[in-house]
C-alpha atoms as a PDB file:
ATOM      1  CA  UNK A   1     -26.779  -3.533  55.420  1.00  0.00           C
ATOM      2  CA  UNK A   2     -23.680  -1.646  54.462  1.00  0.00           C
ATOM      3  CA  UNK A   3     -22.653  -1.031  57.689  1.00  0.00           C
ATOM      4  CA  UNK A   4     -23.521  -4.644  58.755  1.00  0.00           C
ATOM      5  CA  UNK A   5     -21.018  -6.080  56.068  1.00  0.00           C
ATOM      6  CA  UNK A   6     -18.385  -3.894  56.853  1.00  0.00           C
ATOM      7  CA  UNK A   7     -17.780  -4.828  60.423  1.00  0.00           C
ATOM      8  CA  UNK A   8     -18.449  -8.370  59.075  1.00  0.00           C
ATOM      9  CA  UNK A   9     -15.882  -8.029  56.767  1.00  0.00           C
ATOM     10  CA  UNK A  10     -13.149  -6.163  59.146  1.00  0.00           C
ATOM     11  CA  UNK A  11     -13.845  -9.167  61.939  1.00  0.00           C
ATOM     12  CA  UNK A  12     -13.297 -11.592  59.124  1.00  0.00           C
ATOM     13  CA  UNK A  13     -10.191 -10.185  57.724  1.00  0.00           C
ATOM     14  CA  UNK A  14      -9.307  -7.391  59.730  1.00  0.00           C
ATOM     15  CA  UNK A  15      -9.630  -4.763  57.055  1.00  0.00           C
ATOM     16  CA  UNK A  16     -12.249  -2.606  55.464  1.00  0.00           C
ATOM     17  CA  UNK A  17     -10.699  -3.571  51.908  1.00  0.00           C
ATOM     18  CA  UNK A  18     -13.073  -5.127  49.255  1.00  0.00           C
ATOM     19  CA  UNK A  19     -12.243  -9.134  49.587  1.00  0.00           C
ATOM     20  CA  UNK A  20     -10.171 -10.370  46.632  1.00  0.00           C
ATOM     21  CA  UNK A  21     -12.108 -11.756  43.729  1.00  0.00           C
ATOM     22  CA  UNK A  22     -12.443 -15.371  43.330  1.00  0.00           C
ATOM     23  CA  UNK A  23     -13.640 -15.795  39.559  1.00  0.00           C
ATOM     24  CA  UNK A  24     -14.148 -18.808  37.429  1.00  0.00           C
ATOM     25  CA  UNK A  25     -10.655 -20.862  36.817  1.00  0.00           C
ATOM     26  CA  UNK A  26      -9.735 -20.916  33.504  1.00  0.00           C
ATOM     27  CA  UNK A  27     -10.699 -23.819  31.383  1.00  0.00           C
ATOM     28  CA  UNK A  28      -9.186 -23.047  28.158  1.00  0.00           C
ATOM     29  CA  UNK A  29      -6.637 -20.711  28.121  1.00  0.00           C
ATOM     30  CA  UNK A  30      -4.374 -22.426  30.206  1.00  0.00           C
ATOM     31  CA  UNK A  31      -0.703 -22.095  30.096  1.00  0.00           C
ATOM     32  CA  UNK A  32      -0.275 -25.095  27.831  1.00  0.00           C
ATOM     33  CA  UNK A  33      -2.812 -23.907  25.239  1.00  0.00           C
ATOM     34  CA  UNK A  34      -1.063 -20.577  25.013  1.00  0.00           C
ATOM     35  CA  UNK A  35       2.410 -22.380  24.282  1.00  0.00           C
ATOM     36  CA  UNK A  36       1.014 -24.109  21.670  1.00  0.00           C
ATOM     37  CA  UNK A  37      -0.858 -21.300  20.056  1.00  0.00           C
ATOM     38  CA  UNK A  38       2.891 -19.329  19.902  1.00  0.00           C
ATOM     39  CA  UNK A  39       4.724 -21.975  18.574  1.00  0.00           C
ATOM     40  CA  UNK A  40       2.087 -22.257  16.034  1.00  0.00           C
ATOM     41  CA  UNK A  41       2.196 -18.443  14.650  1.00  0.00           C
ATOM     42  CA  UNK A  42       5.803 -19.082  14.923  1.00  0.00           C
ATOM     43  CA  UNK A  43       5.999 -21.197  12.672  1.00  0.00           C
ATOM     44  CA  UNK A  44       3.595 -19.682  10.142  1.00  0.00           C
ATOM     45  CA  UNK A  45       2.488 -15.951  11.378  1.00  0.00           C
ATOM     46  CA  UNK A  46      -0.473 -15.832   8.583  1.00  0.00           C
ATOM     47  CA  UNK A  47      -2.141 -18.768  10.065  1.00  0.00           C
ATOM     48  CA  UNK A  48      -5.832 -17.387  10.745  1.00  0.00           C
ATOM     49  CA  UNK A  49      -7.183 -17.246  14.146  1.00  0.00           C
ATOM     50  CA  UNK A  50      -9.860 -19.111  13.050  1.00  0.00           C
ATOM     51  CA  UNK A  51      -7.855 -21.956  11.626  1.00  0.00           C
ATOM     52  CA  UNK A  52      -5.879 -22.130  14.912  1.00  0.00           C
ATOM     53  CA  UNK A  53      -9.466 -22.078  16.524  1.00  0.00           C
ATOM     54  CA  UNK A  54     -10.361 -25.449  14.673  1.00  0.00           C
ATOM     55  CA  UNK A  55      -6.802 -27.018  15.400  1.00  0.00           C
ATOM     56  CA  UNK A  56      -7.174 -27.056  18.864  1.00  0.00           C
ATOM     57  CA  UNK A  57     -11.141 -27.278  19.072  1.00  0.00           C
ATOM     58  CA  UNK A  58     -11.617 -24.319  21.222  1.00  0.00           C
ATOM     59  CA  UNK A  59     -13.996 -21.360  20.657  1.00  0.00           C
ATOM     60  CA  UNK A  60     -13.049 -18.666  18.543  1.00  0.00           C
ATOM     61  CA  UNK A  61     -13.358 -16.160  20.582  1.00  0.00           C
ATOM     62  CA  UNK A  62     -11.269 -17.690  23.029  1.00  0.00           C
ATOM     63  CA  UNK A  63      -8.292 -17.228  20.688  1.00  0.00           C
ATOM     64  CA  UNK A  64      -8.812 -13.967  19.513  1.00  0.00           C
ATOM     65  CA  UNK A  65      -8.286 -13.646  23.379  1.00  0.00           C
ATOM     66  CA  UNK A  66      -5.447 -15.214  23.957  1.00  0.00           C
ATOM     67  CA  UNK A  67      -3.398 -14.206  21.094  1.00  0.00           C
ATOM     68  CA  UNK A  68      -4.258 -10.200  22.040  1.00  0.00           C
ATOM     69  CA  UNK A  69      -4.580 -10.233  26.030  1.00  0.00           C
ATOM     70  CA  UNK A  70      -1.938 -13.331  26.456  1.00  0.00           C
ATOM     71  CA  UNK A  71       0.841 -13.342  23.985  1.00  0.00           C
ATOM     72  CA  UNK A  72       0.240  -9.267  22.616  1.00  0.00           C
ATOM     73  CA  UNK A  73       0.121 -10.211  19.311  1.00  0.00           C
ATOM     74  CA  UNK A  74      -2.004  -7.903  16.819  1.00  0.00           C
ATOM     75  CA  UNK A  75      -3.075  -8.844  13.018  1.00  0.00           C
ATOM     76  CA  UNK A  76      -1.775  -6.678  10.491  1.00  0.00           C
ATOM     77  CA  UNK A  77      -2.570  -6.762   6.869  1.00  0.00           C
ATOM     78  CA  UNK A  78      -0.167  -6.923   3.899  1.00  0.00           C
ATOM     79  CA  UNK A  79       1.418  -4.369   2.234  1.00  0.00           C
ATOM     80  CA  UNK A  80       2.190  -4.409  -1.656  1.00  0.00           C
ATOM     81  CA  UNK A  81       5.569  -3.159  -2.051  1.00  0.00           C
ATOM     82  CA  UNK A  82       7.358  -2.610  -5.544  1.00  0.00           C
ATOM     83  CA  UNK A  83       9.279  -6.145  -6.054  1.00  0.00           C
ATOM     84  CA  UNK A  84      13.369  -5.423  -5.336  1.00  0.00           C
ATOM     85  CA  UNK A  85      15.973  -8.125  -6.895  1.00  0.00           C
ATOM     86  CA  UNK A  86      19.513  -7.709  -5.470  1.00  0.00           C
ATOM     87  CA  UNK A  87      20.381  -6.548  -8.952  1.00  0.00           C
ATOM     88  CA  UNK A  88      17.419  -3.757  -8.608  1.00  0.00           C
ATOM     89  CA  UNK A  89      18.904  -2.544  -5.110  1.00  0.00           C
ATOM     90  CA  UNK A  90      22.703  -2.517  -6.791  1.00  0.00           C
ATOM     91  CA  UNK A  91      20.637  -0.277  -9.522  1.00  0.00           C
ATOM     92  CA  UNK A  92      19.078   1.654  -7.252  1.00  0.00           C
ATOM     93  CA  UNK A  93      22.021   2.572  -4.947  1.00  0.00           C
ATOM     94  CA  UNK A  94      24.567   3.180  -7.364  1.00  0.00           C
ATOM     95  CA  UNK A  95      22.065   5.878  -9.431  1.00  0.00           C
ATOM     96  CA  UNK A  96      21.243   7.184  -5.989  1.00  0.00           C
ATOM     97  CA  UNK A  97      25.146   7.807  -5.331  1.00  0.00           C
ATOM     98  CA  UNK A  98      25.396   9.444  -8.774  1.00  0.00           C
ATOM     99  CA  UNK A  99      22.583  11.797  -8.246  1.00  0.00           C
ATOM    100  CA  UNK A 100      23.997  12.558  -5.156  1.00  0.00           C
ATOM    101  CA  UNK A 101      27.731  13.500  -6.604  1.00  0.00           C
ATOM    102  CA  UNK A 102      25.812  15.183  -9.030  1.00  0.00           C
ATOM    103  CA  UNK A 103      23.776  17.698  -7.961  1.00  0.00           C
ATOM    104  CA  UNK A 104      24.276  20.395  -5.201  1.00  0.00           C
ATOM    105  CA  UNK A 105      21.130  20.745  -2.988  1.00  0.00           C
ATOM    106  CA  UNK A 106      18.576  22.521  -4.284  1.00  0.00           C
ATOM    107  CA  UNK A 107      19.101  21.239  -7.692  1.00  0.00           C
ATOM    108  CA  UNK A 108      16.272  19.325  -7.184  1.00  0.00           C
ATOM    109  CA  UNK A 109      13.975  22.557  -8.071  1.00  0.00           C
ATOM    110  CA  UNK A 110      15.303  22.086 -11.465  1.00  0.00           C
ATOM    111  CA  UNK A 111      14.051  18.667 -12.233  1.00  0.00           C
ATOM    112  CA  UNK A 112      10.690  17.593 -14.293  1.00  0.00           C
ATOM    113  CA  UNK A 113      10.223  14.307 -13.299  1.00  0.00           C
ATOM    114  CA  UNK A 114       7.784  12.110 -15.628  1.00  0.00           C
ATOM    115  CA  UNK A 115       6.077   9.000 -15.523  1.00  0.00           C
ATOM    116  CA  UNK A 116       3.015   7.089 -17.330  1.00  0.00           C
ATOM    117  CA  UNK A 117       0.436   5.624 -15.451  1.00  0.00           C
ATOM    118  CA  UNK A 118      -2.114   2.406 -16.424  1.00  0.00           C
ATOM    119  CA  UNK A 119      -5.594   3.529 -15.091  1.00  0.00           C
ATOM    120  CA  UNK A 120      -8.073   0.167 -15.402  1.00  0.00           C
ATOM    121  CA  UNK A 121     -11.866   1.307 -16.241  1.00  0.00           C
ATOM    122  CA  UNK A 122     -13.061  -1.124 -13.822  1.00  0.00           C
ATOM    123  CA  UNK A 123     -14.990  -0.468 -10.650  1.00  0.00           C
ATOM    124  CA  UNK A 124     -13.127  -1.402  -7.607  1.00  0.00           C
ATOM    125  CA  UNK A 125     -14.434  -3.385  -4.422  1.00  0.00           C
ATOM    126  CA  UNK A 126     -13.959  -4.559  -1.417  1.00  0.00           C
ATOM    127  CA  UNK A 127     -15.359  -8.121  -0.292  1.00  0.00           C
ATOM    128  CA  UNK A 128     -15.040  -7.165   3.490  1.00  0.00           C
ATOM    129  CA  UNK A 129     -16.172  -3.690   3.496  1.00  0.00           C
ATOM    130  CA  UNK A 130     -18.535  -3.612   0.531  1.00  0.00           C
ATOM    131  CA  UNK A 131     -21.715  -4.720   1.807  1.00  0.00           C
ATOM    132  CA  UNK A 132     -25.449  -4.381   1.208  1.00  0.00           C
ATOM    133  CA  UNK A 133     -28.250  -4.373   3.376  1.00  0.00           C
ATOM    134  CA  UNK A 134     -31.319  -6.257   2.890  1.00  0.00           C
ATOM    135  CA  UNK A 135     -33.992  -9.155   4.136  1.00  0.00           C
ATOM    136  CA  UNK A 136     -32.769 -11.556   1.837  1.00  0.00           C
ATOM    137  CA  UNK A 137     -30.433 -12.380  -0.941  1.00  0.00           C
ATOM    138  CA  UNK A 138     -33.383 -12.447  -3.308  1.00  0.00           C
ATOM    139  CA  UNK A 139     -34.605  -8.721  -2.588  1.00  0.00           C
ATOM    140  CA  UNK A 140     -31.111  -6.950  -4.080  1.00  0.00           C
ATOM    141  CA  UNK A 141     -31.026  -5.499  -7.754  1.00  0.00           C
ATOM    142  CA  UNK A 142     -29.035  -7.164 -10.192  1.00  0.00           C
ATOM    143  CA  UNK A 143     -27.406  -4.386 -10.821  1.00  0.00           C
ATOM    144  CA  UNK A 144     -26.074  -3.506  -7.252  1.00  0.00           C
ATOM    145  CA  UNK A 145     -25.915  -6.815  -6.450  1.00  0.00           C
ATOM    146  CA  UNK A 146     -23.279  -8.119  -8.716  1.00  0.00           C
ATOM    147  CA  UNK A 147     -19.845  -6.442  -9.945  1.00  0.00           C
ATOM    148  CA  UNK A 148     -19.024  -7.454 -13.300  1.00  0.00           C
ATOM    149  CA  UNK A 149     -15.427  -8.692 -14.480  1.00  0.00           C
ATOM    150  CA  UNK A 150     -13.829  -9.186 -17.907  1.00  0.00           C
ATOM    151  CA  UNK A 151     -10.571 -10.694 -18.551  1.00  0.00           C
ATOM    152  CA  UNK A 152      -9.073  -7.742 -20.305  1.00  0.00           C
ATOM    153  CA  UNK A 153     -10.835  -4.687 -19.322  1.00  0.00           C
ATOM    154  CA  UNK A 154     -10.765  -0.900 -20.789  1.00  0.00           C
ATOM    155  CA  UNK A 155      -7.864   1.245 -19.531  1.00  0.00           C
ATOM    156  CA  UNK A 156      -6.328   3.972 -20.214  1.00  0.00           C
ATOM    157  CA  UNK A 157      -2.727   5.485 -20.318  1.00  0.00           C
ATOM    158  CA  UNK A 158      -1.796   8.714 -18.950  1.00  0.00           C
ATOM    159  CA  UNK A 159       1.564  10.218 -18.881  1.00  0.00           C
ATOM    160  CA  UNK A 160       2.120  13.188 -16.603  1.00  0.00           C
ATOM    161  CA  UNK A 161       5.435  15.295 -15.785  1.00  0.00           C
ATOM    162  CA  UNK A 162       5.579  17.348 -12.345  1.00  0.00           C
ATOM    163  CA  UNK A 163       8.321  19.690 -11.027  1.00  0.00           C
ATOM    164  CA  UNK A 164       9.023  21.216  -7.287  1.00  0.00           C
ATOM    165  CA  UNK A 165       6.580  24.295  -8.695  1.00  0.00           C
ATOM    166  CA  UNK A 166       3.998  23.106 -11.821  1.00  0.00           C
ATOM    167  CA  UNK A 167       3.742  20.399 -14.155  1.00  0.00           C
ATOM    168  CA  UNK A 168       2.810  19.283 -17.673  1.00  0.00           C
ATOM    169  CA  UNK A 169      -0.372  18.864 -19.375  1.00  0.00           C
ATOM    170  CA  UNK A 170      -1.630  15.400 -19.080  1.00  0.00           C
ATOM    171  CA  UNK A 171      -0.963  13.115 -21.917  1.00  0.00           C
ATOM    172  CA  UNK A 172      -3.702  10.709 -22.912  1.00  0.00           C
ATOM    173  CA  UNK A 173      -2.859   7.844 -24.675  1.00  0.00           C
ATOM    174  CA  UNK A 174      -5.902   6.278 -27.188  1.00  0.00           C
ATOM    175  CA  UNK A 175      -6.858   2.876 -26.553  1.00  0.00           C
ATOM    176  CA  UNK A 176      -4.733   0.484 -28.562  1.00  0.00           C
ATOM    177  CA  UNK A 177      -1.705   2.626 -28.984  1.00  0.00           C
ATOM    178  CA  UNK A 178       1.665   0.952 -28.034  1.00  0.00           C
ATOM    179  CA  UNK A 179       4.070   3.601 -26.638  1.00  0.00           C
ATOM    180  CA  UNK A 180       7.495   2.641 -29.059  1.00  0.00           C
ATOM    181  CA  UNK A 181       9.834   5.552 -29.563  1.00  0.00           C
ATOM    182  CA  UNK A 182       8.406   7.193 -32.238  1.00  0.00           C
ATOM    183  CA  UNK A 183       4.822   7.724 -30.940  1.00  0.00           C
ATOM    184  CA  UNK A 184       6.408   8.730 -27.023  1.00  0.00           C
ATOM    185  CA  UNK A 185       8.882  11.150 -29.020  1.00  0.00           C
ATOM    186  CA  UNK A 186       5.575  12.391 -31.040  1.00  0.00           C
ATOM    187  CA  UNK A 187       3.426  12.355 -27.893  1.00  0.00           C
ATOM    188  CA  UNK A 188       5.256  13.785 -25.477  1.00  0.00           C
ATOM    189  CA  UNK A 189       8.777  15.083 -26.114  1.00  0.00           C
ATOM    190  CA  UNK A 190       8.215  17.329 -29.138  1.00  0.00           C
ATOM    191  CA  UNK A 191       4.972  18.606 -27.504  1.00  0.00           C
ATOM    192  CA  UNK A 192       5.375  18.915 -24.315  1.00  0.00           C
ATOM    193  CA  UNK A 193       9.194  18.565 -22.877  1.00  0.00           C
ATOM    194  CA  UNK A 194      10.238  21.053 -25.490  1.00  0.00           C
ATOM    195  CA  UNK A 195       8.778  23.593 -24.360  1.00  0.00           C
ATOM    196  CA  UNK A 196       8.994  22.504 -20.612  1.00  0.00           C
ATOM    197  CA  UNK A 197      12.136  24.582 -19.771  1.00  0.00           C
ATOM    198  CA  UNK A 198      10.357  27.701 -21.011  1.00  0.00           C
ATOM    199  CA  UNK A 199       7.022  26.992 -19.433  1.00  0.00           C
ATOM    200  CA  UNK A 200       8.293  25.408 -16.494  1.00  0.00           C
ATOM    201  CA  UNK A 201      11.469  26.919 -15.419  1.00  0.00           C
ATOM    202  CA  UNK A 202      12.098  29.861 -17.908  1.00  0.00           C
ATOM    203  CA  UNK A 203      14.683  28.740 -20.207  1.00  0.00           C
ATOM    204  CA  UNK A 204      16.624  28.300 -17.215  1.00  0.00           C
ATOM    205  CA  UNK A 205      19.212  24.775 -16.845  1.00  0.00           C
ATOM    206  CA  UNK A 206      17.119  22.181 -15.694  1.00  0.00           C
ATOM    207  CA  UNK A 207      16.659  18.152 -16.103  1.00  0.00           C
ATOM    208  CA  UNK A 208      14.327  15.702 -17.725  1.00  0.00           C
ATOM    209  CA  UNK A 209      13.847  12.703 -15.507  1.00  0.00           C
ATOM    210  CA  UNK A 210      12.441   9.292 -16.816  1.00  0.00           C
ATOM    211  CA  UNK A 211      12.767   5.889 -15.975  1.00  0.00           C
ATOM    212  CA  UNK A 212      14.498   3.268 -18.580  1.00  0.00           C
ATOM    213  CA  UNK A 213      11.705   1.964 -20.486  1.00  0.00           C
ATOM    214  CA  UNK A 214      13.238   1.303 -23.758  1.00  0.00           C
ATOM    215  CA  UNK A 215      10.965   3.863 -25.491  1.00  0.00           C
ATOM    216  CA  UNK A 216      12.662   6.249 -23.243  1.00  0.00           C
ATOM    217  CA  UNK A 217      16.251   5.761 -24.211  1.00  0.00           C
ATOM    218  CA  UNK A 218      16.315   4.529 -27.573  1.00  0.00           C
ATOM    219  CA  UNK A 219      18.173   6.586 -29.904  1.00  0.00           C
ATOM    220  CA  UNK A 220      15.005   8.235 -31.591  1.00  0.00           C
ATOM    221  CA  UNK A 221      14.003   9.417 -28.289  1.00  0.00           C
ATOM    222  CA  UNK A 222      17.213  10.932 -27.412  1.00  0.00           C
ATOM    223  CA  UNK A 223      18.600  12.051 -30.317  1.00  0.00           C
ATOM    224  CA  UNK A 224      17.563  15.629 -31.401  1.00  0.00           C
ATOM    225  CA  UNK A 225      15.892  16.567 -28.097  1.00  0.00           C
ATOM    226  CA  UNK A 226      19.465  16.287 -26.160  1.00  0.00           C
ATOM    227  CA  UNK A 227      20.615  19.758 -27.509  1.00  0.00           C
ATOM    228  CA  UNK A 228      17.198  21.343 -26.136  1.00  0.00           C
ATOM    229  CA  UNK A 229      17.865  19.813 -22.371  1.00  0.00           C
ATOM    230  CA  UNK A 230      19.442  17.085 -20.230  1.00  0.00           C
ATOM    231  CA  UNK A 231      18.206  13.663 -20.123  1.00  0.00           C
ATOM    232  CA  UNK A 232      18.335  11.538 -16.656  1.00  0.00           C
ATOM    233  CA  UNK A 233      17.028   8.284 -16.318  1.00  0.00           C
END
């Protein structure tokens, strides 16, 4: 039979190739449909394929198609960035030009940069990902089955100081305490950045980083500790 369709095929068209492919025409991604579909994420790139799907009543699937195979479009999720104001970036750039006309390289080594940190005692979840698996709604626990949420939950403040080669002991703060001058001077200057340029870098020149949180550079904070080592904020 193999034979048989061969010659067949070489009389026909005077090769041994395969014959070219005649599939189904298109019926829905035609060339119209994908123009329409790219001036639509144009114009809004987080419109859903889905939504699009129900715009132009044609099959989801079909979409997802022709945005990936037709106009090479991917979806890409959202990234939570630290909110910059021009003023923020002006900021930013002139303390990075000072640091820069400050210090020689390698200077760096000689800096204990500090920061606090708001942990939430919540647990965390993820609609898409966190799933269970059972026969029906009715058969999950309570108690795996719902994640419950307060309006102001527990947390927790921690304040932590880390340099090229070590850090600081971690500073917890209690529940309820407000970090003013006088309890982050009693909390972690006297105890900890002290005696940080012994511990850390044995007595020898070396600066305290922190940001400007006005507990940081009020005049309690910075006022005896400044003979003992170099603020930089």
């Amino acid at each position: 039979m193999l034979i048989y369709r061969t010659i067949k095929r070489y009389i026909e068209t005077g090769s041994v190739s395969d014959r070219e492919r005649i599939s189904r025409p298109r019926s829905a991604r035609t060339p119209a449909l994908k123009n329409s579909v790219r001036c639509r994420i144009l114009r809004n790139p987080q419109r859903s394929t889905r939504k699009i799907s129900r715009e132009f009543c044609v099959n989801h699937e079909t979409i997802q198609k022709l945005v990936v195979e037709d106009l090479g479009m991917k979806s890409y999720k959202r990234k939570n960035v630290h909110h910059l104001n021009d003023s923020i970036r002006r900021k930013r750039l002139e303390r990075c030009i000072k640091l820069k006309a400050r210090f020689a390289p390698g200077i760096e080594d000689q800096i204990l940069f500090s920061d606090e940190k708001l942990f939430t005692v919540e647990e965390a979840s993820n609609r898409q990902n966190d799933r269970i698996l059972a026969s029906r709604s009715q058969d999950i626990p309570d108690d795996i089955k719902y994640i419950d949420r307060v309006q102001k939950p527990l947390s927790l403040m921690v304040w932590a100081g880390v340099s090229a080669d070590s850090g600081t002991n971690l500073i917890f703060v209690p529940q309820g305490v407000k970090i003013n001058s006088q309890t982050y001077r009693e909390m972690v200057l006297d105890p900890e950045i002290a005696s940080a340029g012994e511990k850390l870098f044995q007595n020898h020149p070396w600066t305290y980083q922190q940001d400007s949180a006005p507990a940081h550079v009020s005049k309690v904070s910075r006022g005896v500790p400044r003979a003992k080592y170099r603020f930089h904020k």
